[in-house]
PDB file of N, CA and C in Angstrom:
ATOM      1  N   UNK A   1     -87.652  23.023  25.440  1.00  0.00           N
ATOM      2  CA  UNK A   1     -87.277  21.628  25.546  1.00  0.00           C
ATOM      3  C   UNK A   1     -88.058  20.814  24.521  1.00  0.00           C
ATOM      4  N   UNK A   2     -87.246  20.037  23.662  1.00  0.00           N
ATOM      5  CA  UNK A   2     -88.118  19.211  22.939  1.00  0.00           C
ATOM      6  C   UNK A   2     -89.500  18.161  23.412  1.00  0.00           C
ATOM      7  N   UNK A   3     -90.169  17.976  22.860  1.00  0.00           N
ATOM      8  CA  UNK A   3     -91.238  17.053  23.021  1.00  0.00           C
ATOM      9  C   UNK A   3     -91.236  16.033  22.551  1.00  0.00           C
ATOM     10  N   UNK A   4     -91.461  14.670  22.939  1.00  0.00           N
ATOM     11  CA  UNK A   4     -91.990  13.399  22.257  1.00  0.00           C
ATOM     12  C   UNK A   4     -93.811  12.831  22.509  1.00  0.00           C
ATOM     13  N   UNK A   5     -93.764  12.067  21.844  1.00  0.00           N
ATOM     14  CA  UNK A   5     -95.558  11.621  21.946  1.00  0.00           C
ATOM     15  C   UNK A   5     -95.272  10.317  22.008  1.00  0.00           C
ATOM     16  N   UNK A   6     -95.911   9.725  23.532  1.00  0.00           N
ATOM     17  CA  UNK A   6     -96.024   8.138  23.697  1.00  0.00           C
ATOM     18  C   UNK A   6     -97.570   7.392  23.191  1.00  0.00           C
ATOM     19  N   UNK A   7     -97.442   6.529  22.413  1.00  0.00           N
ATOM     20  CA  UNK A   7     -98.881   6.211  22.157  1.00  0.00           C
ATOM     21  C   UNK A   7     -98.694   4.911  22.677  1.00  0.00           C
ATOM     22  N   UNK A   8     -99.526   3.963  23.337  1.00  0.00           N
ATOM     23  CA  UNK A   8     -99.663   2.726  24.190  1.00  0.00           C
ATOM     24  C   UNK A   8    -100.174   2.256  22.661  1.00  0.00           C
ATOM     25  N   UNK A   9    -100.025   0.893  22.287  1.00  0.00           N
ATOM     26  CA  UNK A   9    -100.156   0.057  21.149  1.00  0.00           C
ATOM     27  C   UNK A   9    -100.130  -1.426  21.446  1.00  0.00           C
ATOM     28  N   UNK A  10     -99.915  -1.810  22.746  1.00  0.00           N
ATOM     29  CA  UNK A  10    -100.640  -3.254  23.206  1.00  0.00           C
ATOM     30  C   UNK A  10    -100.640  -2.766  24.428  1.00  0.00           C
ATOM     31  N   UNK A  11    -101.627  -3.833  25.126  1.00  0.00           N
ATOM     32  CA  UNK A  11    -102.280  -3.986  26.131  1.00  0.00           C
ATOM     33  C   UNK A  11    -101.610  -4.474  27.481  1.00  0.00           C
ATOM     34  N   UNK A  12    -101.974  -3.801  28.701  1.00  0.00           N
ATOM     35  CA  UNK A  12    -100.794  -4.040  29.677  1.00  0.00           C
ATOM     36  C   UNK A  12    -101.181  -5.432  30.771  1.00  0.00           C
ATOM     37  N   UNK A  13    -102.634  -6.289  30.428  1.00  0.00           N
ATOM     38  CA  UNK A  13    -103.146  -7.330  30.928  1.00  0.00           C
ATOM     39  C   UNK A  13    -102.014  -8.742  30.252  1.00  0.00           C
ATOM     40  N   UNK A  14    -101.895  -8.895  31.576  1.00  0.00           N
ATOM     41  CA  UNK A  14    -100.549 -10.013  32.263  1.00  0.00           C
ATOM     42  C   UNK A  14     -99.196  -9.417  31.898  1.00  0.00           C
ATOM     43  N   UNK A  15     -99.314  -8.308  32.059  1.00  0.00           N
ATOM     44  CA  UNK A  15     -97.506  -7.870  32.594  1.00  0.00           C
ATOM     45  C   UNK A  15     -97.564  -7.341  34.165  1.00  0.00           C
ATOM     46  N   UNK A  16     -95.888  -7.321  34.285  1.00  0.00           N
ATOM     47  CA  UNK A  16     -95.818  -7.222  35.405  1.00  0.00           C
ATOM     48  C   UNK A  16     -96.356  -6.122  36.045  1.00  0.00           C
ATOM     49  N   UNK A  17     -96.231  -6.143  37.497  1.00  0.00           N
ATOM     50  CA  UNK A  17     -96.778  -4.784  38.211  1.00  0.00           C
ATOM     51  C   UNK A  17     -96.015  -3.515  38.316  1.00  0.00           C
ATOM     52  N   UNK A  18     -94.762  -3.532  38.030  1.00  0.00           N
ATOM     53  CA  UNK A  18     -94.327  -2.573  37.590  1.00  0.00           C
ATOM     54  C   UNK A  18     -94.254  -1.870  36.083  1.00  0.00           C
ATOM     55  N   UNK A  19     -94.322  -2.529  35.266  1.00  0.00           N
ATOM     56  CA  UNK A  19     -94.951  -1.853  33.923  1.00  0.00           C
ATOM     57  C   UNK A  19     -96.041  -1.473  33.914  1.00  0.00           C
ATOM     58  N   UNK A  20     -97.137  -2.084  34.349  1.00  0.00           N
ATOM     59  CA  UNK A  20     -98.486  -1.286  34.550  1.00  0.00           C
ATOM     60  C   UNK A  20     -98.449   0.081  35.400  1.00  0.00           C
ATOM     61  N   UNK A  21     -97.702   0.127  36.359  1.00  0.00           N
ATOM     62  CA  UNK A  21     -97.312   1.402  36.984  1.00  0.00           C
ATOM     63  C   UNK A  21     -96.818   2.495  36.506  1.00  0.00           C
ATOM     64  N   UNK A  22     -95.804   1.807  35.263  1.00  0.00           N
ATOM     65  CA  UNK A  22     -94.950   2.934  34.806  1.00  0.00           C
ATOM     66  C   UNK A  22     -95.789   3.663  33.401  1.00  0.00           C
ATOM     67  N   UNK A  23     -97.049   2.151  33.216  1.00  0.00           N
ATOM     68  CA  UNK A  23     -97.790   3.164  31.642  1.00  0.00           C
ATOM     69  C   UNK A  23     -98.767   4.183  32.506  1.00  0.00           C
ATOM     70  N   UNK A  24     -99.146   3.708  33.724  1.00  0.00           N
ATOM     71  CA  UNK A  24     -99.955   4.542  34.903  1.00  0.00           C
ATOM     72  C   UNK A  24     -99.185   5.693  34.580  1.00  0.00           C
ATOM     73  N   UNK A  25     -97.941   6.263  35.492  1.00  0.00           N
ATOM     74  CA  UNK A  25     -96.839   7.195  35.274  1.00  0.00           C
ATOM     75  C   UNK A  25     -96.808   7.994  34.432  1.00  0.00           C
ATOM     76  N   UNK A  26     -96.915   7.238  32.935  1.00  0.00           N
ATOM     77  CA  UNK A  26     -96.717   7.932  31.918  1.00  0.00           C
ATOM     78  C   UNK A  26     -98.017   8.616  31.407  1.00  0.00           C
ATOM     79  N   UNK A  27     -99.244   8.303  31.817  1.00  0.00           N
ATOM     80  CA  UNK A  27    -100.597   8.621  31.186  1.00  0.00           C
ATOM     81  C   UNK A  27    -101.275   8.027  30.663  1.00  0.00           C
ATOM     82  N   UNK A  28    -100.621   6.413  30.651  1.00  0.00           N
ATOM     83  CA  UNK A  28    -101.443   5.723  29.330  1.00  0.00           C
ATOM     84  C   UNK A  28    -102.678   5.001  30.067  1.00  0.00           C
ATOM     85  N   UNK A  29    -103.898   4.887  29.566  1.00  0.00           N
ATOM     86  CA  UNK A  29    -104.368   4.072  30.251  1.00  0.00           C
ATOM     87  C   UNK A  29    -105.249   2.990  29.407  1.00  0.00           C
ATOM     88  N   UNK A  30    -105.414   3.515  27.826  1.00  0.00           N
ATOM     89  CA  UNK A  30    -106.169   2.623  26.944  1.00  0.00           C
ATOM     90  C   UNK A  30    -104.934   2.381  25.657  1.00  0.00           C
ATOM     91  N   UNK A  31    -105.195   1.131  25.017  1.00  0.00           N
ATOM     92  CA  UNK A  31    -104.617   1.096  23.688  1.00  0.00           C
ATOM     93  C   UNK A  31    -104.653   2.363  22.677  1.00  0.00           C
ATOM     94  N   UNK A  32    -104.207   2.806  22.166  1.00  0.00           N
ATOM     95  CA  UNK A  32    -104.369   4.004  21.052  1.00  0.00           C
ATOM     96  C   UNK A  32    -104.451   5.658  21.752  1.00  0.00           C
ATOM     97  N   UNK A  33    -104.037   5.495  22.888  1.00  0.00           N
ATOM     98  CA  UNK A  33    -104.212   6.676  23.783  1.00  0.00           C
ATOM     99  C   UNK A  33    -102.653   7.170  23.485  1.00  0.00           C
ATOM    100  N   UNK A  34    -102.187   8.541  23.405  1.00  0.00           N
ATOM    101  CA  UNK A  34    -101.198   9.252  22.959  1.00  0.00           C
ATOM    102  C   UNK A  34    -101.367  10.662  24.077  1.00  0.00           C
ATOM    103  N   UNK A  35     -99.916  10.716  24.622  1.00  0.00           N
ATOM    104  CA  UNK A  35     -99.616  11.741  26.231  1.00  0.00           C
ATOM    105  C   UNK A  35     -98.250  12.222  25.249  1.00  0.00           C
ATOM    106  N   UNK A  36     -97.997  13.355  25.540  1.00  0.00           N
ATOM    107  CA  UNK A  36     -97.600  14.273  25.356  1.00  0.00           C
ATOM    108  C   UNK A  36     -96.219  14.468  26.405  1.00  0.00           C
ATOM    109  N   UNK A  37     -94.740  14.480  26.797  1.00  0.00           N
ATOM    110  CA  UNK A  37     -94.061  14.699  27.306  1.00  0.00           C
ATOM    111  C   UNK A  37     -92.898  15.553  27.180  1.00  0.00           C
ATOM    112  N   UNK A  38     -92.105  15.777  27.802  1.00  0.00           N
ATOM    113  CA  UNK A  38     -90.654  16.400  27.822  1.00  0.00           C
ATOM    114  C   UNK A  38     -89.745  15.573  27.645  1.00  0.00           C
ATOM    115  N   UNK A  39     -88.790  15.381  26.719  1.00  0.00           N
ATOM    116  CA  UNK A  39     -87.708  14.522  26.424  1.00  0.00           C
ATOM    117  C   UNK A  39     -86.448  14.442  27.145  1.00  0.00           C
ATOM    118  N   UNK A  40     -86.879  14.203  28.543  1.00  0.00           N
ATOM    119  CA  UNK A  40     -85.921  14.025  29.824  1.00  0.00           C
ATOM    120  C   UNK A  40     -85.720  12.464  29.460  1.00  0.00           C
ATOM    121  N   UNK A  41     -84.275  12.698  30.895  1.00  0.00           N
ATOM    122  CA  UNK A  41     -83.863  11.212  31.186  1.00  0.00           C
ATOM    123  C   UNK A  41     -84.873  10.697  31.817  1.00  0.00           C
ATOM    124  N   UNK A  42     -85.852  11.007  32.629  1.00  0.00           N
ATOM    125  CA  UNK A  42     -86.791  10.018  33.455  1.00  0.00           C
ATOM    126  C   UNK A  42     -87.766   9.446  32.652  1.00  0.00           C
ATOM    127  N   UNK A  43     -87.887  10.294  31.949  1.00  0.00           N
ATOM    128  CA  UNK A  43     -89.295   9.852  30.927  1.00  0.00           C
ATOM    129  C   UNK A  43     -88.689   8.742  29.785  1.00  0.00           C
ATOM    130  N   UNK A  44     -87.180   9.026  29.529  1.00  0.00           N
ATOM    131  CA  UNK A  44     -86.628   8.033  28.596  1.00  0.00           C
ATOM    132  C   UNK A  44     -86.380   6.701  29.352  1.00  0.00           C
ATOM    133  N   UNK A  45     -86.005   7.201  30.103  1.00  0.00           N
ATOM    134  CA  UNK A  45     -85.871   5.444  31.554  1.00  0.00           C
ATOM    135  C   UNK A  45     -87.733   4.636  31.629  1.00  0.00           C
ATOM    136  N   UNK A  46     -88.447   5.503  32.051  1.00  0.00           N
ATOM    137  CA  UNK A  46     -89.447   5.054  31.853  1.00  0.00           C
ATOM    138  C   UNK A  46     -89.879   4.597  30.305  1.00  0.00           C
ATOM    139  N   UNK A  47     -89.765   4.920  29.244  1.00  0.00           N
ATOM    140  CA  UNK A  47     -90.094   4.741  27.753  1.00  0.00           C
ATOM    141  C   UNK A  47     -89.321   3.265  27.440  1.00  0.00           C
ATOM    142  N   UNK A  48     -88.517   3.152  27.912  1.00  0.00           N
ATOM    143  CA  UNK A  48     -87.849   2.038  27.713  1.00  0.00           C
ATOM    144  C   UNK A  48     -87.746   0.900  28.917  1.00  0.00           C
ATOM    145  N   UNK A  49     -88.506   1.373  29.862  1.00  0.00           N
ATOM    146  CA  UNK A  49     -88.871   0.320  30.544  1.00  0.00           C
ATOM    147  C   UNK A  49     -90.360  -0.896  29.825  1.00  0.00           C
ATOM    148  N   UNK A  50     -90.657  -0.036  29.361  1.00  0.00           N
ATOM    149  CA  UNK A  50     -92.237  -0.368  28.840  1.00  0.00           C
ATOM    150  C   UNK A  50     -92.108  -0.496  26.667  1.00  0.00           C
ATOM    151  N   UNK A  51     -90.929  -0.518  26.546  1.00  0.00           N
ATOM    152  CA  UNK A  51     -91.128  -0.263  24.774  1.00  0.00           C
ATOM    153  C   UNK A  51     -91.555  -1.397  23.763  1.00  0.00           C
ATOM    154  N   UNK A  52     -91.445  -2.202  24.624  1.00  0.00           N
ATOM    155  CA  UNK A  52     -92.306  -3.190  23.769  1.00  0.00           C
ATOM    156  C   UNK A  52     -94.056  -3.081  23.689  1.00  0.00           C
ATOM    157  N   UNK A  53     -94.770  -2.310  24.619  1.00  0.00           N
ATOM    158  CA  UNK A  53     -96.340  -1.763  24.664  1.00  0.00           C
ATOM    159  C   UNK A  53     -96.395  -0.423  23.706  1.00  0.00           C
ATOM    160  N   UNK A  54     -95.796   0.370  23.570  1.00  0.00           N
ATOM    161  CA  UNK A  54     -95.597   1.798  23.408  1.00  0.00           C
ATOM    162  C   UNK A  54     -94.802   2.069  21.870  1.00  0.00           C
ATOM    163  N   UNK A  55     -95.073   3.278  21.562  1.00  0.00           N
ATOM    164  CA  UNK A  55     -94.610   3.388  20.514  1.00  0.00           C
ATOM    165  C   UNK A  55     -93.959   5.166  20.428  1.00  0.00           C
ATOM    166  N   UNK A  56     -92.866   5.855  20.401  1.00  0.00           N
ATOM    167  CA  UNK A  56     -92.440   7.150  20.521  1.00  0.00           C
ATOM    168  C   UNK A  56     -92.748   7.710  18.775  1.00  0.00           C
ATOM    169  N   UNK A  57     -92.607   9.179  19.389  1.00  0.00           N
ATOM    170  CA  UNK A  57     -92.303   9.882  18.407  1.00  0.00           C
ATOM    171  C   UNK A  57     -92.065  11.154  18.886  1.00  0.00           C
ATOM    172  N   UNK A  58     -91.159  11.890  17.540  1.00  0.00           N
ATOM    173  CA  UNK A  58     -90.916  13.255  18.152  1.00  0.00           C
ATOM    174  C   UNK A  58     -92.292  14.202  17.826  1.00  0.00           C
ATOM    175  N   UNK A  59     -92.353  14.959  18.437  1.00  0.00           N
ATOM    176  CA  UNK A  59     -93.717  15.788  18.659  1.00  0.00           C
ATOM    177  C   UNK A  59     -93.553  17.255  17.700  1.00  0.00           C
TER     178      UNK A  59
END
């Protein structure tokens, strides 16, 4: 299964409580921090819940 790499690239102080949950979810927990995933639909639902913090790439 292919891989992508999420790297967090702004900061999740004053967004909502569900985006902070979902960079929780995903692994992120500092700016410049990069998690490693499977290029599913859940992880893409989640990636694009949050894509204005985050930044993809293929792995």
């Amino acid at each position: 299964m292919a891989k992508i790499k999420v790297t967090q690239v702004k900061s999740y102080i004053k967004r909502p409580e569900d985006q902070k949950r979902t960079l929780q979810a995903l692994g992120l927990h500092k700016i410049g921090q990069v998690v490693e995933h499977d290029d599913t639909a859940s992880i893409k639902g989640m990636i694009n819940k949050v894509k204005h913090l985050v930044s993809v790439q293929n792995a």
